[in-house]
Protein backbone atom coordinates (compact mmCIF):
# COMPACT_ATOMS: atom_id res chain seq x y z
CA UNK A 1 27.74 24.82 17.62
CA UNK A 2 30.60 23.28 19.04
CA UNK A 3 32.24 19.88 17.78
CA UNK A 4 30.15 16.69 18.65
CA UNK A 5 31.54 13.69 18.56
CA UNK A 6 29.13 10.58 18.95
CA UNK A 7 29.08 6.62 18.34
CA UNK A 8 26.71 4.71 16.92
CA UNK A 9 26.00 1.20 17.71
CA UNK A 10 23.31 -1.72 16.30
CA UNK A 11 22.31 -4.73 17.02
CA UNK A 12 19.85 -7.34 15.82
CA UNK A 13 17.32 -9.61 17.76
CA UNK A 14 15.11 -12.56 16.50
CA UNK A 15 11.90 -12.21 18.66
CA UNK A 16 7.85 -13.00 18.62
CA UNK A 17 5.51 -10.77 20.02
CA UNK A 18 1.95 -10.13 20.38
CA UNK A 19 0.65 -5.78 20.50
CA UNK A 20 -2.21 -5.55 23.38
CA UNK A 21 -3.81 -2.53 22.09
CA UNK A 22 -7.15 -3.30 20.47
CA UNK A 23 -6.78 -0.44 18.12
CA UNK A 24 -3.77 -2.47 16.38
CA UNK A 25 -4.18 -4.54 13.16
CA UNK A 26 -5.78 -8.13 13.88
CA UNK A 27 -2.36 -9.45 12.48
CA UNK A 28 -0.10 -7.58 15.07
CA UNK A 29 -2.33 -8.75 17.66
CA UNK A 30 -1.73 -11.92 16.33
CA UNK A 31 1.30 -14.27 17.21
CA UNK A 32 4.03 -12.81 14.73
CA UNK A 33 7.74 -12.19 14.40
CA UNK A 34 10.20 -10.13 13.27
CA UNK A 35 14.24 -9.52 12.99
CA UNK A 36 14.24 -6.31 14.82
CA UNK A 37 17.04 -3.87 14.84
CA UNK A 38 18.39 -1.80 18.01
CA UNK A 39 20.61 1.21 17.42
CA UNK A 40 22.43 3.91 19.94
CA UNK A 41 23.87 7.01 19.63
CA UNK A 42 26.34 8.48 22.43
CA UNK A 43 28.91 9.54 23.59
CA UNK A 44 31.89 7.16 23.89
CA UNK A 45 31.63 4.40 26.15
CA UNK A 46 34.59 3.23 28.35
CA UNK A 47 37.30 1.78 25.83
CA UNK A 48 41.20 2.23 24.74
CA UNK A 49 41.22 5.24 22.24
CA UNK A 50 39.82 3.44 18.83
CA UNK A 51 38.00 1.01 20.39
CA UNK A 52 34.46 2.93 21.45
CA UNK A 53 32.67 1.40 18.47
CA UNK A 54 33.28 -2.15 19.47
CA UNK A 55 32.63 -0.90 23.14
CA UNK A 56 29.13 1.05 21.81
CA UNK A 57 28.24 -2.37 20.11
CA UNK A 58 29.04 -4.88 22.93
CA UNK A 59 27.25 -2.89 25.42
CA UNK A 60 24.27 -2.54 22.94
CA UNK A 61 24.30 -6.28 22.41
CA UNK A 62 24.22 -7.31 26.07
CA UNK A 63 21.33 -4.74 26.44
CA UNK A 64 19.03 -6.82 23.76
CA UNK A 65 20.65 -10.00 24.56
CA UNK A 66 17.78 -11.39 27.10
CA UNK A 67 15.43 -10.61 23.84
CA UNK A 68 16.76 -12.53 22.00
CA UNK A 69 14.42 -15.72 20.82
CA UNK A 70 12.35 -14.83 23.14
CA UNK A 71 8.38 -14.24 23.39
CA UNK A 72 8.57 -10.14 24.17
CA UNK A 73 5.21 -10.37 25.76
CA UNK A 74 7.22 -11.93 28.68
CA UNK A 75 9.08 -8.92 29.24
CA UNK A 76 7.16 -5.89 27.82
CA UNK A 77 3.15 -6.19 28.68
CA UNK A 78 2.72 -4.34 24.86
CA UNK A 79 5.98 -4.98 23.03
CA UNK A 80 5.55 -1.85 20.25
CA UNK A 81 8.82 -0.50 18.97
CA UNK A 82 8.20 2.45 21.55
CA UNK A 83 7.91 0.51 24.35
CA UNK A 84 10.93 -1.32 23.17
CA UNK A 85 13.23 1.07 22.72
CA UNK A 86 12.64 2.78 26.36
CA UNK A 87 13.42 -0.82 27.68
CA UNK A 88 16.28 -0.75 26.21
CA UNK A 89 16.95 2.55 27.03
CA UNK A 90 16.69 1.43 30.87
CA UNK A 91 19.17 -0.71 30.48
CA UNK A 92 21.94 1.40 29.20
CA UNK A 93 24.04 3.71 30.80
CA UNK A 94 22.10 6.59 30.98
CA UNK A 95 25.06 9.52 30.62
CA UNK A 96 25.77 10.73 27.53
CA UNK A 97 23.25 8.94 25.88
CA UNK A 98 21.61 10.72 23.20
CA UNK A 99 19.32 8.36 21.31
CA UNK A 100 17.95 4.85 21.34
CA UNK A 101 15.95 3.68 17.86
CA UNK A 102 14.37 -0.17 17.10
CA UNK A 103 13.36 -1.07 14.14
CA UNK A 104 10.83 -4.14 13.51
CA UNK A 105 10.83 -4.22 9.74
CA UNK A 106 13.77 -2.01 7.23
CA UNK A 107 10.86 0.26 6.49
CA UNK A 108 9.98 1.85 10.05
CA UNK A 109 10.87 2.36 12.81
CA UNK A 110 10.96 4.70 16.12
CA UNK A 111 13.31 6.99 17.92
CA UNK A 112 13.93 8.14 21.63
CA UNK A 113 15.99 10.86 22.37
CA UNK A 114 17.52 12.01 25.80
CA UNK A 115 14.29 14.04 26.94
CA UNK A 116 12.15 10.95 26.24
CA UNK A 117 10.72 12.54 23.24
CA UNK A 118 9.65 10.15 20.27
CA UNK A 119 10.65 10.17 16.41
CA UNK A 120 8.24 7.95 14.30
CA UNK A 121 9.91 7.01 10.44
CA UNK A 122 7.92 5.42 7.78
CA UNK A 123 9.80 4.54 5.02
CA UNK A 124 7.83 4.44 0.99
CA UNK A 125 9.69 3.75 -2.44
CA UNK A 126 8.19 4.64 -5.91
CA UNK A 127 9.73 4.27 -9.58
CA UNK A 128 9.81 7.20 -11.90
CA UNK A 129 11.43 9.06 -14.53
CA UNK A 130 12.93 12.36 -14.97
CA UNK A 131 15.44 14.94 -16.34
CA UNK A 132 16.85 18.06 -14.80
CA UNK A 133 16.14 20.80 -17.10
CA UNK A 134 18.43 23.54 -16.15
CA UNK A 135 21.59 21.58 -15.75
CA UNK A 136 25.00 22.26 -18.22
CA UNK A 137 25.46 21.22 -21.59
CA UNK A 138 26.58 17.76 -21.44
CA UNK A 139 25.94 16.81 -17.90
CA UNK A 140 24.23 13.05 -18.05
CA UNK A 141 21.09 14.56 -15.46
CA UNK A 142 19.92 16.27 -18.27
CA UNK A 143 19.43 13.42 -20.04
CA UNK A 144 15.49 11.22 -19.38
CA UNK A 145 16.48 8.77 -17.01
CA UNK A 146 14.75 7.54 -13.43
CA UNK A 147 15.50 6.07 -10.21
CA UNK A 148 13.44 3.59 -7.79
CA UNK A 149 13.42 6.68 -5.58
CA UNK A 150 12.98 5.61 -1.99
CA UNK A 151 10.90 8.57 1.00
CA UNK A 152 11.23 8.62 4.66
CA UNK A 153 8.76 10.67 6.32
CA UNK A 154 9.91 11.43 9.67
CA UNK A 155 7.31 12.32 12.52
CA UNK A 156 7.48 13.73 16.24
CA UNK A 157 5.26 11.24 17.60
CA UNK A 158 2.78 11.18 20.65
CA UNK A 159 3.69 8.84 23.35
CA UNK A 160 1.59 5.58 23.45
CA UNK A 161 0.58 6.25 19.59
CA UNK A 162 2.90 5.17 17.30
CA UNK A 163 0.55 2.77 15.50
CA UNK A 164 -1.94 5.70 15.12
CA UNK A 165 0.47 8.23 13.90
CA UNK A 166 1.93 5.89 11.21
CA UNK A 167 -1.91 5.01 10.07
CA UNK A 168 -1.86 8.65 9.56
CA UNK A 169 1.56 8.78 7.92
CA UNK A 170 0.54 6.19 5.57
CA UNK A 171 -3.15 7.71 4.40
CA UNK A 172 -1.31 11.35 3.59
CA UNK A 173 1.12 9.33 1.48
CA UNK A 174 -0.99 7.15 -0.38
CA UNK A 175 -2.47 9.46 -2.73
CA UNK A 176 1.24 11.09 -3.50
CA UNK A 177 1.90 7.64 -4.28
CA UNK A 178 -0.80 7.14 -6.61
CA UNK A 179 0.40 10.61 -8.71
CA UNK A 180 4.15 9.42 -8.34
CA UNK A 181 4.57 5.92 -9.40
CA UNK A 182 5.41 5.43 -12.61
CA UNK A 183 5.08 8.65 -13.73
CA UNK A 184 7.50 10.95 -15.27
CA UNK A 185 8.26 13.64 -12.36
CA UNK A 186 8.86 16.46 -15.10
CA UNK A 187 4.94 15.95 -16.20
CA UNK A 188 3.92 16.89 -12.53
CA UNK A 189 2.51 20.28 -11.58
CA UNK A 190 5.20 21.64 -9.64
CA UNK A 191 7.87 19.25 -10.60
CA UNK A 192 9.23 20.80 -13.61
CA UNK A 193 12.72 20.89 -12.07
CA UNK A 194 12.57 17.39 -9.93
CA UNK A 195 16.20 17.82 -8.43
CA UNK A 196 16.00 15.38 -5.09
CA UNK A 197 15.62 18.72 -2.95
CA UNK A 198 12.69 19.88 -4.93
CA UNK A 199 11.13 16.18 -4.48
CA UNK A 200 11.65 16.67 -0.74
CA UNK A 201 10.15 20.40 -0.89
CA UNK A 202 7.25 19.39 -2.74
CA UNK A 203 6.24 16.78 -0.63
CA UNK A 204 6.15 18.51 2.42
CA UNK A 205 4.26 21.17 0.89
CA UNK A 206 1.59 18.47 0.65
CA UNK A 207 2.42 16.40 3.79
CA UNK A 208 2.66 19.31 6.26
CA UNK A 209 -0.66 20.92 6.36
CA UNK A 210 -2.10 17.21 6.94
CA UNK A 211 0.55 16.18 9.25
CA UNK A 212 1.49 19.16 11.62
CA UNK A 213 3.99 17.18 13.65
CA UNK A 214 5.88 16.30 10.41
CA UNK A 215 9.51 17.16 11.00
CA UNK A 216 11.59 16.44 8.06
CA UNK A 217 11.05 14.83 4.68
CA UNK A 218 14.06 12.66 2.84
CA UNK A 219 14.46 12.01 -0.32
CA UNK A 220 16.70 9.12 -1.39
CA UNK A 221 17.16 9.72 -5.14
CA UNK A 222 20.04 6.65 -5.17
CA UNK A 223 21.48 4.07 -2.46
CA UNK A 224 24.56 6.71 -1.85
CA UNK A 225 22.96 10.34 -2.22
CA UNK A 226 19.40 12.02 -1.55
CA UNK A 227 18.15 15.36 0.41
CA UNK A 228 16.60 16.16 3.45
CA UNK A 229 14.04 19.32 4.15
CA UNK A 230 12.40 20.63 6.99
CA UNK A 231 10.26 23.46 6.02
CA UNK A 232 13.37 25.63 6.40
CA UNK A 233 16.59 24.58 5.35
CA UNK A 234 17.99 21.79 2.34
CA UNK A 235 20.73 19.26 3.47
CA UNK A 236 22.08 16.80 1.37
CA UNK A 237 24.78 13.64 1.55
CA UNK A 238 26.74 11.75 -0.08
CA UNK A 239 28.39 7.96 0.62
CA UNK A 240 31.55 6.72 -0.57
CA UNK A 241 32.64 3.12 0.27
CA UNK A 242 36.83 2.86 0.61
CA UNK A 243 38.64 -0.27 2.02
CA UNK A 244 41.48 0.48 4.14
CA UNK A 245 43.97 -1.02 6.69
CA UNK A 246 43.89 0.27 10.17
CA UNK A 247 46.01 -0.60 13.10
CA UNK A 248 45.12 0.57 16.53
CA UNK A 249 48.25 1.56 18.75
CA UNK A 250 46.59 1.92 22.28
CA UNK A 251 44.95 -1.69 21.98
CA UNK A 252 45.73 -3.99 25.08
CA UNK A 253 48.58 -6.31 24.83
CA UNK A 254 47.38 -9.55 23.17
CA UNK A 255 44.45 -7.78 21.47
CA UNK A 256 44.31 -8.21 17.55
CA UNK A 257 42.94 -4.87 16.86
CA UNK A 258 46.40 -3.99 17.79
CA UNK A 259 47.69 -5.92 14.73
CA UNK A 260 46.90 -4.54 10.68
CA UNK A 261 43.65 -5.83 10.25
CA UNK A 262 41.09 -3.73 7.97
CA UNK A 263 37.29 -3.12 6.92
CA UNK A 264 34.91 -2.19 4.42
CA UNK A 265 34.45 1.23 5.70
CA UNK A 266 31.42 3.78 4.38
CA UNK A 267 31.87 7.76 4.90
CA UNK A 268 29.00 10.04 4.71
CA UNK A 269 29.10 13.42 4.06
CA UNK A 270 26.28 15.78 5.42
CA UNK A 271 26.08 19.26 3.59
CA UNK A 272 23.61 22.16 4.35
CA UNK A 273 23.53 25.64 1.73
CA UNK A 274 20.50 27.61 0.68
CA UNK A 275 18.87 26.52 -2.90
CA UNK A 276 20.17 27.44 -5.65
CA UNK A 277 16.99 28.68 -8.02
CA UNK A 278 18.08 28.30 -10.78
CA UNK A 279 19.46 24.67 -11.01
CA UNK A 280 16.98 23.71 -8.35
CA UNK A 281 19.87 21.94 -5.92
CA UNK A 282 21.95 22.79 -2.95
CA UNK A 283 25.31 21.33 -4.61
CA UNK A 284 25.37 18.70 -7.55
CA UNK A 285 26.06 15.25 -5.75
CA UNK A 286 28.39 14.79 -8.96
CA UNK A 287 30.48 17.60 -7.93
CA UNK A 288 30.41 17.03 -3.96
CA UNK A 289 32.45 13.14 -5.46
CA UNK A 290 34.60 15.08 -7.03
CA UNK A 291 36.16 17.83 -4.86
CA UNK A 292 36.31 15.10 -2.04
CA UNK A 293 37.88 12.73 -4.79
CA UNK A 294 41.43 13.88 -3.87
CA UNK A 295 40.89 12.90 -0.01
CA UNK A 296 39.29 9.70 -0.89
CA UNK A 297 42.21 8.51 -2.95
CA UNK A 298 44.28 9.02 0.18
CA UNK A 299 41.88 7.07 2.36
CA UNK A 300 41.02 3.70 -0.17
CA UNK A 301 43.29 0.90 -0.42
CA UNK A 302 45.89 2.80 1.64
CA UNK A 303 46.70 1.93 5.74
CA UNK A 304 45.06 4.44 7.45
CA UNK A 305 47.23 4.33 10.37
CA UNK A 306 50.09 6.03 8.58
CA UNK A 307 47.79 9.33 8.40
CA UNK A 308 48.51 11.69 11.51
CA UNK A 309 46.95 10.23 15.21
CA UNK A 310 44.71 7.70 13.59
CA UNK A 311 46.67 5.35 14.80
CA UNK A 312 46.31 6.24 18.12
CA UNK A 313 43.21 7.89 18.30
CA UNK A 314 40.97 5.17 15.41
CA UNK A 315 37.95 6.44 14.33
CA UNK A 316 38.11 9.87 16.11
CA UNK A 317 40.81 10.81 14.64
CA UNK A 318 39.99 9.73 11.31
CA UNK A 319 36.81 11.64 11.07
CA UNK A 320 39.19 14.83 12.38
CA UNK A 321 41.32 14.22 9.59
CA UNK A 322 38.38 14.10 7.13
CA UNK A 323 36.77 17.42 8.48
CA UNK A 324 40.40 19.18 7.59
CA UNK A 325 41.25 18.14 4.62
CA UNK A 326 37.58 18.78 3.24
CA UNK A 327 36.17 21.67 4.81
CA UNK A 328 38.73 23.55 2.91
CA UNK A 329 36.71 22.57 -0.89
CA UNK A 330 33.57 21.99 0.77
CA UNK A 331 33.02 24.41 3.31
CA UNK A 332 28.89 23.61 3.12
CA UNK A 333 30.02 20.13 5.15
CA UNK A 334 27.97 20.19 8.62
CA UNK A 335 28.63 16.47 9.48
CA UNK A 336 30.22 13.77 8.71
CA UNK A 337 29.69 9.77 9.83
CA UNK A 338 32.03 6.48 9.24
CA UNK A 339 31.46 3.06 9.63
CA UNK A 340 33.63 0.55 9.95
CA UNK A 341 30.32 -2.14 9.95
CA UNK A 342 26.65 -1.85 9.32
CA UNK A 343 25.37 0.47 11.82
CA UNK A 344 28.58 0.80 13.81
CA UNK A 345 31.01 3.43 13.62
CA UNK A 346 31.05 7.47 14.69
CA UNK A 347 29.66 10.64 13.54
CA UNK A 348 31.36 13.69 14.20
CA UNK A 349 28.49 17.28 13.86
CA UNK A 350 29.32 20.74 13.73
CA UNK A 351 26.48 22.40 12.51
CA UNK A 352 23.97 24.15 13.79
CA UNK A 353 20.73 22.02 13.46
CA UNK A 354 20.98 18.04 13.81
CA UNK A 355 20.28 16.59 10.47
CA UNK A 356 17.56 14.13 10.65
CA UNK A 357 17.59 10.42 11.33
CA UNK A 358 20.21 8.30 10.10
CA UNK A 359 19.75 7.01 5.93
């Protein structure tokens, strides 16, 4: 697969809303509100090289803008996240657009891709305990520990049913919740081994058959590092937060992006490689920090726009610059994605498959 380079935009509206469809809960029917979330993914919008993110997020925000404190039943006749992200959609420049996602609440949420075709995510926690069995001498895994580990169940989703098909997401999870909580994962049948991919792989052995249109399972094991699997392949990632100075040569006269200014930025690191069987992982999240440690010392606290072209190319370059310098000591890397805000900043893909919805 060739290089794909895409930004990634979000934006938040305060809205009401009543759902029409008699099949909904009596309390969506009901008068209600929520802080929704909007979020693109495309190619880069019109802007001076380095400034497509701000671009991507300005033209998101004027999309959602008339939403905003408004009554959506005034501009959708059934305001469901579905509904509102093709409006949305319709209001954006259609080329190069590859996705369009709203969120009502943190823990769900719907995507539309380029065809039209829906994603439906339902997002569960539970708090257990565990140990990883096979792991070296020494290495603090193989010690009894746990995690509030955090699921997102991601589902190809019939048009029009979204409220049906996470009714069904939430009945085949309910009794996995019921074994999981509280529990110690290494007591569970199947388990023995409870690495994040095996979590993922185990649950879709007992999603799948119930939920044929389930396309990927993710595991979030910690707030910076969890797996992904799809019935065929394991992917992993791994965040690291660095703050850096940036200075962006090709910004209009008079604009202060053009001055050193800086952010809190966060990298993630995508990585696909077959299972290792015997430690029950793809790559130890421990060791994917370290190799990249080298890299990230040259990225925190530094001015990025003293590496080669990030000055004049921003966020582009920078994830170019990334890709060299790791690929090299992690050659399983498959994507990579950098923020300079929440939900704003560029993802630059390689591999073969997509990975599945943002973390």
């Amino acid at each position: 697969m060739k290089d794909l380079l895409l930004y990634v935009a979000a934006a938040g509206f305060e809205s009401a809303r009543r759902l029409a469809d008699p099949g909904a809960p009596a309390a969506l029917r009901a008068l209600h509100g929520h802080s929704f979330l909007a979020s693109t993914r495309g190619a880069a919008p019109a802007a001076f090289a380095g400034g497509q993110i701000d671009a991507a997020r300005a033209q998101l925000a004027a999309a959602v803008a008339p939403l905003d404190y408004q009554l959506l039943n005034d501009h959708l006749a059934d305001p469901t996240e579905e509904n509102l992200a093709r409006w949305i959609r319709a209001r954006l420049p259609a080329d190069g657009l590859e996705a369009v996602a709203v969120q009502a609440t943190p823990g769900q949420g719907v995507e539309l891709d380029a065809q039209g075709a829906l994603q439906l995510w339902r997002r569960y926690t539970f708090e257990a305990a565990h140990q990883l069995p096979r792991v070296a001498p020494g290495h603090k895994c193989g010690r009894m520990h746990g995690h509030g580990f955090a699921v997102q169940l991601q589902l190809q989703s019939r048009s029009g049913a979204t409220l049906a098909d996470a009714a069904l997401l939430d009945d085949a999870w309910r009794p996995l919740q019921r074994q999981l909580q509280h529990a110690c994962l290494n007591d569970i049948a199947g388990l023995e081994n409870p690495t994040s991919e095996n979590i993922a792989q185990w649950l879709w052995a007992r999603l799948q058959p119930r939920l044929p249109a389930l396309r990927w399972v993710t595991v979030h094991e910690t707030a910076t590092c969890g797996a992904h699997f799809d019935g065929r392949e394991y992917r992993i990632w791994k965040d690291l937060g660095f703050d850096s100075a940036i200075r962006l040569q090709q910004a209009p006269p008079g604009d202060a992006r053009g001055r050193v200014h800086g952010h809190s930025y966060r990298l993630r690191l995508h990585l696909v490689a077959p299972l290792d069987t015997v430690r029950g992982w793809t790559i130890d999240f421990g060791d994917v920090k370290a190799l990249f440690a080298p890299i990230f010392d040259r990225l925190d606290h530094h001015p990025l726009h003293e590496l080669p072209d990030v000055a004049q190319g921003g966020a582009a370059a920078l994830l170019h610059w990334v890709r060299a310098q790791a690929q090299p000591e992690l050659p399983q890397l498959e994507r990579i994605d950098l923020y300079e805000t929440a939900g704003c900043g560029a993802q630059l893909r390689w591999g073969a498959v997509p990975a599945a919805l943002p973390v």
